[in-house]
N, C-alpha and C. Protein backbone atom coordinates (compact mmCIF):
# COMPACT_ATOMS: atom_id res chain seq x y z
N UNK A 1 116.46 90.90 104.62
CA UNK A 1 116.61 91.77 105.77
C UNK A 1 116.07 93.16 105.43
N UNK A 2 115.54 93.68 106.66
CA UNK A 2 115.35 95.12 105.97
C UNK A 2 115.50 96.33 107.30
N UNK A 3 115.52 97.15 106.59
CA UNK A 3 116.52 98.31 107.75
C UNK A 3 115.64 98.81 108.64
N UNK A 4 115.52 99.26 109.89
CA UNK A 4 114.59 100.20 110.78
C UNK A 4 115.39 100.90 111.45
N UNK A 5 114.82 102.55 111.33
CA UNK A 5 114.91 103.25 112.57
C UNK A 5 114.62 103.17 113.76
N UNK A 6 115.09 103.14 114.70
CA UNK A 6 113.98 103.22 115.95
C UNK A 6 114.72 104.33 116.93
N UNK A 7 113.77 105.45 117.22
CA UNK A 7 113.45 106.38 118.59
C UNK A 7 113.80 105.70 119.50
N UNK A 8 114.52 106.23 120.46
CA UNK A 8 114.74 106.15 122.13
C UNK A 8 114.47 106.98 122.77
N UNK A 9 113.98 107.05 124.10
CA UNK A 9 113.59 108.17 124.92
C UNK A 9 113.67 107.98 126.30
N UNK A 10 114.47 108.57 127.03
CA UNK A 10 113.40 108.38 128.81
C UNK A 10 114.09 109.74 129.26
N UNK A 11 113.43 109.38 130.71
CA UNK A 11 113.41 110.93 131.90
C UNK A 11 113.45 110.31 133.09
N UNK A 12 113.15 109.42 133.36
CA UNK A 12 113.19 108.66 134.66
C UNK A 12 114.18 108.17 134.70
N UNK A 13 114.68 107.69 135.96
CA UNK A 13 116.00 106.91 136.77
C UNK A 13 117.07 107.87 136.47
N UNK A 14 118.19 106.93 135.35
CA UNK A 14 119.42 107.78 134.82
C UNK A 14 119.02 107.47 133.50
N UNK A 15 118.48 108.22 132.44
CA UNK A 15 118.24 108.15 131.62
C UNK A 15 118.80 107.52 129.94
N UNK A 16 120.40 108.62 130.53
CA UNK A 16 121.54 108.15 129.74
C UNK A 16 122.09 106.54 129.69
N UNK A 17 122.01 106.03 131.38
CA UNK A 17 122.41 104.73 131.17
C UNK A 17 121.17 103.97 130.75
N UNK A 18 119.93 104.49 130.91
CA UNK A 18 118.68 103.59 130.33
C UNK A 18 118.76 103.37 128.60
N UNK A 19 119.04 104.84 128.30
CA UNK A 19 119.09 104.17 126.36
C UNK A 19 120.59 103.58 126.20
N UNK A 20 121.36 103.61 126.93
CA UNK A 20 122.51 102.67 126.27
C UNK A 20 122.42 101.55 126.57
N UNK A 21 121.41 101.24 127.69
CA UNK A 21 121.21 99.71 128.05
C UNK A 21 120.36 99.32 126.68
N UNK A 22 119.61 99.89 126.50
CA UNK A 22 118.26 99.79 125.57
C UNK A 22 119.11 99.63 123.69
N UNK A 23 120.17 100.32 123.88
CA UNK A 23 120.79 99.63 122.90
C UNK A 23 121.34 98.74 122.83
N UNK A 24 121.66 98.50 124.05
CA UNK A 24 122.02 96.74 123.86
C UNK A 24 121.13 95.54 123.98
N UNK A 25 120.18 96.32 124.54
CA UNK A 25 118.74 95.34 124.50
C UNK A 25 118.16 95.25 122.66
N UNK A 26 118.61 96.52 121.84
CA UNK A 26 118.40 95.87 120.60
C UNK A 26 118.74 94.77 119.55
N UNK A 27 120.27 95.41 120.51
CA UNK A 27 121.42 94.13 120.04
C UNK A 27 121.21 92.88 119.84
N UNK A 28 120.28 92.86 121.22
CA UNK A 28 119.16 91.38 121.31
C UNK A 28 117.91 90.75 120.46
N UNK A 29 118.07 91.35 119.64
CA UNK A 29 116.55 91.28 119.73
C UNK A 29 116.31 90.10 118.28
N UNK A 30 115.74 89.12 118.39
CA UNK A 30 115.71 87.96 117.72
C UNK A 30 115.45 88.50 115.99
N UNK A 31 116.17 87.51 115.66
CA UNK A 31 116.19 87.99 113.87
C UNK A 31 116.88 89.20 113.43
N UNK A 32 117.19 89.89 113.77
CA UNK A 32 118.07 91.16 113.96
C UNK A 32 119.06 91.52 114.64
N UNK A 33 119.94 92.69 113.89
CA UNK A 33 121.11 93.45 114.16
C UNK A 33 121.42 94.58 114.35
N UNK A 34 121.86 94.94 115.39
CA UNK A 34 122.12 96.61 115.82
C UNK A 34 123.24 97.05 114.81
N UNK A 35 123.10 98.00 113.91
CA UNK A 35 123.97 98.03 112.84
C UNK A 35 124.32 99.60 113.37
N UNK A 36 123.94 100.37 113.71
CA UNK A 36 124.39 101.29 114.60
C UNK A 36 123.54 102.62 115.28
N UNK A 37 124.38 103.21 115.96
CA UNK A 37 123.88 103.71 116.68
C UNK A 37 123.98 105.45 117.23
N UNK A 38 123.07 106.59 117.41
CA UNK A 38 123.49 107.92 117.30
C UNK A 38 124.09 108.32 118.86
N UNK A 39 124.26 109.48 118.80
CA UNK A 39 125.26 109.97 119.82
C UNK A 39 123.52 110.17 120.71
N UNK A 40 123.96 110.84 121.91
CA UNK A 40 122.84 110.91 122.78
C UNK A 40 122.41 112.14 123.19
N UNK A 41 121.85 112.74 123.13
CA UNK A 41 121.03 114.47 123.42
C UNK A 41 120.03 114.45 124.22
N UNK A 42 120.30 115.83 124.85
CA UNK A 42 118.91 116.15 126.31
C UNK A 42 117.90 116.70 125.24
N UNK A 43 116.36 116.86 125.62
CA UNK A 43 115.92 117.82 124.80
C UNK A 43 115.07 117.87 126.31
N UNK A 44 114.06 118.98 126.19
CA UNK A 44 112.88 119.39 127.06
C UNK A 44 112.03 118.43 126.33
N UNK A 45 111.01 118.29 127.64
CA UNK A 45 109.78 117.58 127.48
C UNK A 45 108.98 118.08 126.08
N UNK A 46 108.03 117.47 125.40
CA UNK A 46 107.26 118.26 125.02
C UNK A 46 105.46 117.12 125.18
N UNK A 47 105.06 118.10 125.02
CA UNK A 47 103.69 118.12 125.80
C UNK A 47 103.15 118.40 127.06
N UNK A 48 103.38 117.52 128.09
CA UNK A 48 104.10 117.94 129.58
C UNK A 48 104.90 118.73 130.05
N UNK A 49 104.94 119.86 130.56
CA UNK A 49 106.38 120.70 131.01
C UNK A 49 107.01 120.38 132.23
N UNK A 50 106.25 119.94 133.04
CA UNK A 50 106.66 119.52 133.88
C UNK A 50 106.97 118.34 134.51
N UNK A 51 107.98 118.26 133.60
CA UNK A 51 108.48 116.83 133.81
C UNK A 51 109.84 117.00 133.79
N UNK A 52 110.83 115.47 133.53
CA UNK A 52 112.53 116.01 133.46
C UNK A 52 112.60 115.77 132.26
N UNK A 53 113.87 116.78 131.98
CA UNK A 53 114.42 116.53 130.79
C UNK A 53 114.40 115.26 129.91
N UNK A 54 114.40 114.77 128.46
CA UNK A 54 114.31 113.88 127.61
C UNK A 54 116.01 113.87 127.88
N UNK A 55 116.22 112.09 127.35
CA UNK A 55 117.78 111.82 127.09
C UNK A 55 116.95 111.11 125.88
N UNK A 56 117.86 111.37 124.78
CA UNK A 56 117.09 110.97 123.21
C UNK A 56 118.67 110.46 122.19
N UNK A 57 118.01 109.23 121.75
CA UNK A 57 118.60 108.71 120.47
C UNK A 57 117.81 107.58 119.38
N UNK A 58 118.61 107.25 118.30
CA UNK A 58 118.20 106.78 117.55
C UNK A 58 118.99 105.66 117.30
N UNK A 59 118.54 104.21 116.98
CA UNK A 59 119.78 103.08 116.31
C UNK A 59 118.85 102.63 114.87
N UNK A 60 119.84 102.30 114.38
CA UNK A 60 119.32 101.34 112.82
C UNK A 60 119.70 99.96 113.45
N UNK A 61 118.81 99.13 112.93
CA UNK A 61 118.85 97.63 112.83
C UNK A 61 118.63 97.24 111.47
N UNK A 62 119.13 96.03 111.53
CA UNK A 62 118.73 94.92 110.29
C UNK A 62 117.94 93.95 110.83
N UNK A 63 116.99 94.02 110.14
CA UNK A 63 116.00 92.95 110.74
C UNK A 63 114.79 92.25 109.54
N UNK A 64 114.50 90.58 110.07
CA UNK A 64 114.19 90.02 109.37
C UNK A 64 112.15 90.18 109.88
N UNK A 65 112.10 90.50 111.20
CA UNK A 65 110.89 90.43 111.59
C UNK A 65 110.01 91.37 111.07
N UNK A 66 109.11 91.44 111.08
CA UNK A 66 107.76 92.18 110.14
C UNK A 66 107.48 93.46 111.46
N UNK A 67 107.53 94.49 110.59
CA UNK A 67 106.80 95.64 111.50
C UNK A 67 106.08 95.40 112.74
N UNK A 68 104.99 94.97 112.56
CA UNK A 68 104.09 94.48 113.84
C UNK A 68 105.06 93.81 114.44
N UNK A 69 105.68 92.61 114.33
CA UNK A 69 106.25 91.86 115.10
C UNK A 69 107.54 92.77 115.97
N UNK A 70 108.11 93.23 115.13
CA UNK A 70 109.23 94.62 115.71
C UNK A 70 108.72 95.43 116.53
N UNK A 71 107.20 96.06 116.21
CA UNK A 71 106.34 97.06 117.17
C UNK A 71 106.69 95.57 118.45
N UNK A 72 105.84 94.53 118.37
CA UNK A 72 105.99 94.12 119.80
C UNK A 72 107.15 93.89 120.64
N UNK A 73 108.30 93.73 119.87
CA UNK A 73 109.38 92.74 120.39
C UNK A 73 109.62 94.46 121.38
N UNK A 74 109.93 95.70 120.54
CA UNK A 74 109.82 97.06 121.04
C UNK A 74 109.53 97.01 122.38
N UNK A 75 108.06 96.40 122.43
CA UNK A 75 107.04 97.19 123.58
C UNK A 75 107.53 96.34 124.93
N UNK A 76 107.98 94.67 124.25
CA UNK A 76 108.39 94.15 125.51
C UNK A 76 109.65 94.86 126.22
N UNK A 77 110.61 95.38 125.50
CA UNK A 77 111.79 96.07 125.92
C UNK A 77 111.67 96.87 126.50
N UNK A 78 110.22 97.91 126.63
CA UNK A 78 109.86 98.92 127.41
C UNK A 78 109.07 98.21 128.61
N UNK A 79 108.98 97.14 128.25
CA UNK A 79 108.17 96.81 129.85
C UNK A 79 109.29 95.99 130.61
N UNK A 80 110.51 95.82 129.74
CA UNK A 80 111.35 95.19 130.61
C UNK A 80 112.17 96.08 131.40
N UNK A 81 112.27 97.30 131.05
CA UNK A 81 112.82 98.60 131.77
C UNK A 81 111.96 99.15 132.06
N UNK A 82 110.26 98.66 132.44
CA UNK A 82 109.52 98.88 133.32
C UNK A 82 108.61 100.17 133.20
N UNK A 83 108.70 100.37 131.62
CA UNK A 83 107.58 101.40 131.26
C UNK A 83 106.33 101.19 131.42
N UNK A 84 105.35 102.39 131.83
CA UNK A 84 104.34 102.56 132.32
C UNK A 84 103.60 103.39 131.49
N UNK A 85 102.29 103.09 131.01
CA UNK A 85 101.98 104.35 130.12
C UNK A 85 100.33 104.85 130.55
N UNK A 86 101.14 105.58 131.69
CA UNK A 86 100.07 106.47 132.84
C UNK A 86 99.50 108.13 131.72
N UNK A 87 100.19 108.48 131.12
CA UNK A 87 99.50 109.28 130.39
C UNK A 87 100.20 110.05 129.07
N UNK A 88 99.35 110.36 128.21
CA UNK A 88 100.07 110.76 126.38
C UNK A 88 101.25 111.60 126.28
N UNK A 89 102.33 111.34 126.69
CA UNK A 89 103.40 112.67 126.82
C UNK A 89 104.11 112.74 128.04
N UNK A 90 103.65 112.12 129.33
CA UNK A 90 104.14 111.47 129.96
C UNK A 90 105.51 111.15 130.61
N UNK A 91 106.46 111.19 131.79
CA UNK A 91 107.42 110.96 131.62
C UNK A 91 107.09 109.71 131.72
N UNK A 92 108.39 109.09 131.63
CA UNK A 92 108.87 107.18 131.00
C UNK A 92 110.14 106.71 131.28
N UNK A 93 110.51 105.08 131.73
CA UNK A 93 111.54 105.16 131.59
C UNK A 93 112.09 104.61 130.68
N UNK A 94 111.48 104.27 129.63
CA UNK A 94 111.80 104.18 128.05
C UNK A 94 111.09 104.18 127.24
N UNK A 95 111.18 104.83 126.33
CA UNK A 95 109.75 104.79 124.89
C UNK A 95 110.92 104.32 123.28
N UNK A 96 111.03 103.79 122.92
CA UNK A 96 110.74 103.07 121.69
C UNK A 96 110.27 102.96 120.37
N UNK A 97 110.04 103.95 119.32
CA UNK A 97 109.46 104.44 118.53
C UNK A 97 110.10 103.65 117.36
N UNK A 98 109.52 102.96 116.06
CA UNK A 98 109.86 102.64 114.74
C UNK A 98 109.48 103.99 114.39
N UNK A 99 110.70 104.54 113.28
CA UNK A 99 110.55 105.58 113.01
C UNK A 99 110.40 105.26 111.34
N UNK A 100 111.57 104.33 110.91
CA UNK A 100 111.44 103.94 109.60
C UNK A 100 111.33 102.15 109.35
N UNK A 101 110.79 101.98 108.33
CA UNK A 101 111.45 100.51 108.06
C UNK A 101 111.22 100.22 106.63
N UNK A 102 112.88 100.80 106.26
CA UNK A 102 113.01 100.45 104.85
C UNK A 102 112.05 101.80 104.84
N UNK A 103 111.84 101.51 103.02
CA UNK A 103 110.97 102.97 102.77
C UNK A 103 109.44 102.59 102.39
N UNK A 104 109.07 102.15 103.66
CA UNK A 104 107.86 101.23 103.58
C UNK A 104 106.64 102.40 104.08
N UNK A 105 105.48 102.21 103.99
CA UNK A 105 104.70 103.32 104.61
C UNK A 105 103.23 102.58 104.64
N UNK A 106 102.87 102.73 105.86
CA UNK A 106 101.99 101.98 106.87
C UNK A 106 100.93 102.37 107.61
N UNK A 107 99.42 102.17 107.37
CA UNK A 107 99.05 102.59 108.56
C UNK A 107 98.22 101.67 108.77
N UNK A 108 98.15 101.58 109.82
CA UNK A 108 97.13 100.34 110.92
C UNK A 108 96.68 101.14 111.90
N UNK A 109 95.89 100.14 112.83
CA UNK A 109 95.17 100.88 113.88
C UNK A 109 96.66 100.90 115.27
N UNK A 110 97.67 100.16 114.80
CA UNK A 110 98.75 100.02 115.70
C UNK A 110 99.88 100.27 115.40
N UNK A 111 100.18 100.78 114.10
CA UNK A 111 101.40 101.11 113.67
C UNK A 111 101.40 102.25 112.58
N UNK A 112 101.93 103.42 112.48
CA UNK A 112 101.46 103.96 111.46
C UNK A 112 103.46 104.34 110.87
N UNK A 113 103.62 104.01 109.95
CA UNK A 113 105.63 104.51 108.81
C UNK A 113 104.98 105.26 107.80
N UNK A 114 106.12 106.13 107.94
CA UNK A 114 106.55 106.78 108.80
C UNK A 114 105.87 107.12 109.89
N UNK A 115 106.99 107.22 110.68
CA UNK A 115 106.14 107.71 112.25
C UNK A 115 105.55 108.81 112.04
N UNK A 116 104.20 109.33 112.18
CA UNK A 116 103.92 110.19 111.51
C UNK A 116 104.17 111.89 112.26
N UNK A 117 104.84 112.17 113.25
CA UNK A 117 105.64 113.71 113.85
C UNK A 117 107.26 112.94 113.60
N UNK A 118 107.46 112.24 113.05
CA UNK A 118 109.13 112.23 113.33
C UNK A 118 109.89 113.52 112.60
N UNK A 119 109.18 114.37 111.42
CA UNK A 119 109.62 115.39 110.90
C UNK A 119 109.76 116.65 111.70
N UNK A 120 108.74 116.71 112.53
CA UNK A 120 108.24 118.09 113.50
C UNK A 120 109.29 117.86 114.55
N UNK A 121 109.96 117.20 115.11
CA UNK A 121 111.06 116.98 116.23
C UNK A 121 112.14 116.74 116.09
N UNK A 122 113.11 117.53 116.62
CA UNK A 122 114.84 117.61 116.90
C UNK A 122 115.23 116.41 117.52
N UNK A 123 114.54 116.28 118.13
CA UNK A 123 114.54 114.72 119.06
C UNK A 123 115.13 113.81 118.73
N UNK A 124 114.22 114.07 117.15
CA UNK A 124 113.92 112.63 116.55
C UNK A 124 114.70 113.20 115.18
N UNK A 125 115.22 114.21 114.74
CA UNK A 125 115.68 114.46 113.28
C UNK A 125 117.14 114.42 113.53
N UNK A 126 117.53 115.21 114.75
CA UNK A 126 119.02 115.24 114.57
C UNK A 126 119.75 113.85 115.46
N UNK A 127 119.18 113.02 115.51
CA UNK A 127 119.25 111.39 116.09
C UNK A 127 119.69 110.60 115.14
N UNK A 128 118.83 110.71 114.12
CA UNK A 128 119.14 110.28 113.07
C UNK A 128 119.42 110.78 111.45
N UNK A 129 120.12 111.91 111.95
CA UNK A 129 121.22 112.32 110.89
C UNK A 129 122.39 112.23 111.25
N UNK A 130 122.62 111.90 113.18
CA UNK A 130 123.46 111.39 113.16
C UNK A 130 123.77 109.73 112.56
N UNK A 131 122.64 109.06 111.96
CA UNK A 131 122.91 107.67 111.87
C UNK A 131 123.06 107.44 109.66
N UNK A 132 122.34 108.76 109.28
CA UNK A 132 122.33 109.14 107.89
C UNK A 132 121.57 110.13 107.46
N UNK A 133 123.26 111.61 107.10
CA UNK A 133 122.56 112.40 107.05
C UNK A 133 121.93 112.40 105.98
N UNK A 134 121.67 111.37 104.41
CA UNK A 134 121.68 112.17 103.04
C UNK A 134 119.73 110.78 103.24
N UNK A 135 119.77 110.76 104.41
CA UNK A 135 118.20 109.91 104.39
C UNK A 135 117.19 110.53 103.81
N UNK A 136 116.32 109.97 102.98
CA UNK A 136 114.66 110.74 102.86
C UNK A 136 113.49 110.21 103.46
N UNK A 137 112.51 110.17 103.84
CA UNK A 137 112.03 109.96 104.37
C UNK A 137 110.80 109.69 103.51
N UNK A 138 110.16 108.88 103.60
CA UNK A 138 108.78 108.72 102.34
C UNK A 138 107.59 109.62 102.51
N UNK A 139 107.38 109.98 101.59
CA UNK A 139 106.48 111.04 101.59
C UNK A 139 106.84 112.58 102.37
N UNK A 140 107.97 112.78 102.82
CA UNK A 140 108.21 114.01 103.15
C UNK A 140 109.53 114.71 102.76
N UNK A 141 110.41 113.65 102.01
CA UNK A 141 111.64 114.31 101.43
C UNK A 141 112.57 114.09 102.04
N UNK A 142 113.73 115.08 101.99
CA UNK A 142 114.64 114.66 102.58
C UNK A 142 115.00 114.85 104.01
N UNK A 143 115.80 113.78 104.98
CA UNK A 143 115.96 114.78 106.42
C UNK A 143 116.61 115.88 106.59
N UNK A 144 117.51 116.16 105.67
CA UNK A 144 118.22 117.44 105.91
C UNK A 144 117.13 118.38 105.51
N UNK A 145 116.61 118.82 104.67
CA UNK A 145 115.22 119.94 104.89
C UNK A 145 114.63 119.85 105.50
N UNK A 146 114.33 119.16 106.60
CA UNK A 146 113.76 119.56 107.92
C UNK A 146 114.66 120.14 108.99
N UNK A 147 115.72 119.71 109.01
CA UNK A 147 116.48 120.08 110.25
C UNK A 147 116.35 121.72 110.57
N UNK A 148 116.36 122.18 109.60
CA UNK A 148 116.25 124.12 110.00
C UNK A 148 114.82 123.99 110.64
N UNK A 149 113.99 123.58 110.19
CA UNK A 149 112.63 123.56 110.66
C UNK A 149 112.60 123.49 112.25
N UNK A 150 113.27 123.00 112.74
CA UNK A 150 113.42 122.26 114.37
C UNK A 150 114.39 122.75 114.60
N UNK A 151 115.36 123.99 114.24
CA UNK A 151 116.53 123.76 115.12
C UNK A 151 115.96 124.88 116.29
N UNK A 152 115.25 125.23 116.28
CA UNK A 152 114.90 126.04 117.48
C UNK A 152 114.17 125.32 118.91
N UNK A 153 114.68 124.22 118.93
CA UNK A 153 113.76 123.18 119.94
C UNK A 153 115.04 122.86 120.83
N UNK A 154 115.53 123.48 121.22
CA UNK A 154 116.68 122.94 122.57
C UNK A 154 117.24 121.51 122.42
N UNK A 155 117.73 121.42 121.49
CA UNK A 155 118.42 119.65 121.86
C UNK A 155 120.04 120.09 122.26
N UNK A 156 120.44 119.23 122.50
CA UNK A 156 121.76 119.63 123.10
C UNK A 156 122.69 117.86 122.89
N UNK A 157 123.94 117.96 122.71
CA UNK A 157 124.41 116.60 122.39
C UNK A 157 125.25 116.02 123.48
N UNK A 158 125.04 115.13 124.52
CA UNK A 158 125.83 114.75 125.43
C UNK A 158 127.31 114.50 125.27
């Protein structure tokens, strides 16, 4: 088995009930286990401003499926809550991100581990320090030395 992060995100519908559905849609997800899961935070868009607010979290799984295969099982979960990917930044009503898996490091033309901005975002750092704060991250150290880096990015904790 081996461990993954994965990003949550949306702005569309009710957002909040979209990633808690979406965590239970991980719950699902063949060969794997939702082993747990972070509290939930607004942040502002970034790229787009004009859009709605982000509702943002993070879960760990245990899982037996291979990266790629996890990227897809992912993408179907976003098309089953009916994501659309009309443009880079975009609002959504769910996005999906492998952030870690295991301390593996990856790049393809379709997957790149670490995710390679998961350091640059509150979004995505204080998500998952709620899930482990004493994590490092490969090739960039630890997550707690980033967190000062980002705390000036508006996240807020539901």
């Amino acid at each position: 088995m081996s461990l993954a992060y994965i990003a949550l995100g949306a702005n569309l519908g009710d957002p909040a009930a979209t990633v808690n559905a979406a965590f239970a849609a991980l719950d699902q997800l063949p060969q794997s286990r939702l082993l747990a899961t972070s509290a939930l935070y607004r942040t502002a868009p970034v790229g787009i401003a004009e859009q709605p607010e982000f509702v943002n979290a993070a879960a760990l799984i245990d899982t037996t499926l291979a990266p790629e295969a996890l990227l897809d099982a992912l993408l179907a979960i976003e098309q089953a809550f009916g994501r659309v990917r009309a443009e880079r930044n975009g609002p959504r009503t769910l996005d999906l991100d492998i952030l870690l898996y295991d301390d593996l490091t990856l790049a393809t033309p379709r997957l790149t581990l670490p995710h390679p901005r998961l350091h640059l975002r509150a979004f995505v750092l204080q998500p998952l320090a709620d899930l482990a704060p004493d994590l490092a991250i490969p090739g960039r150290g630890s997550l707690a030395a980033w967190l000062p880096a980002v705390a000036n990015q508006g996240i807020c904790r539901l």
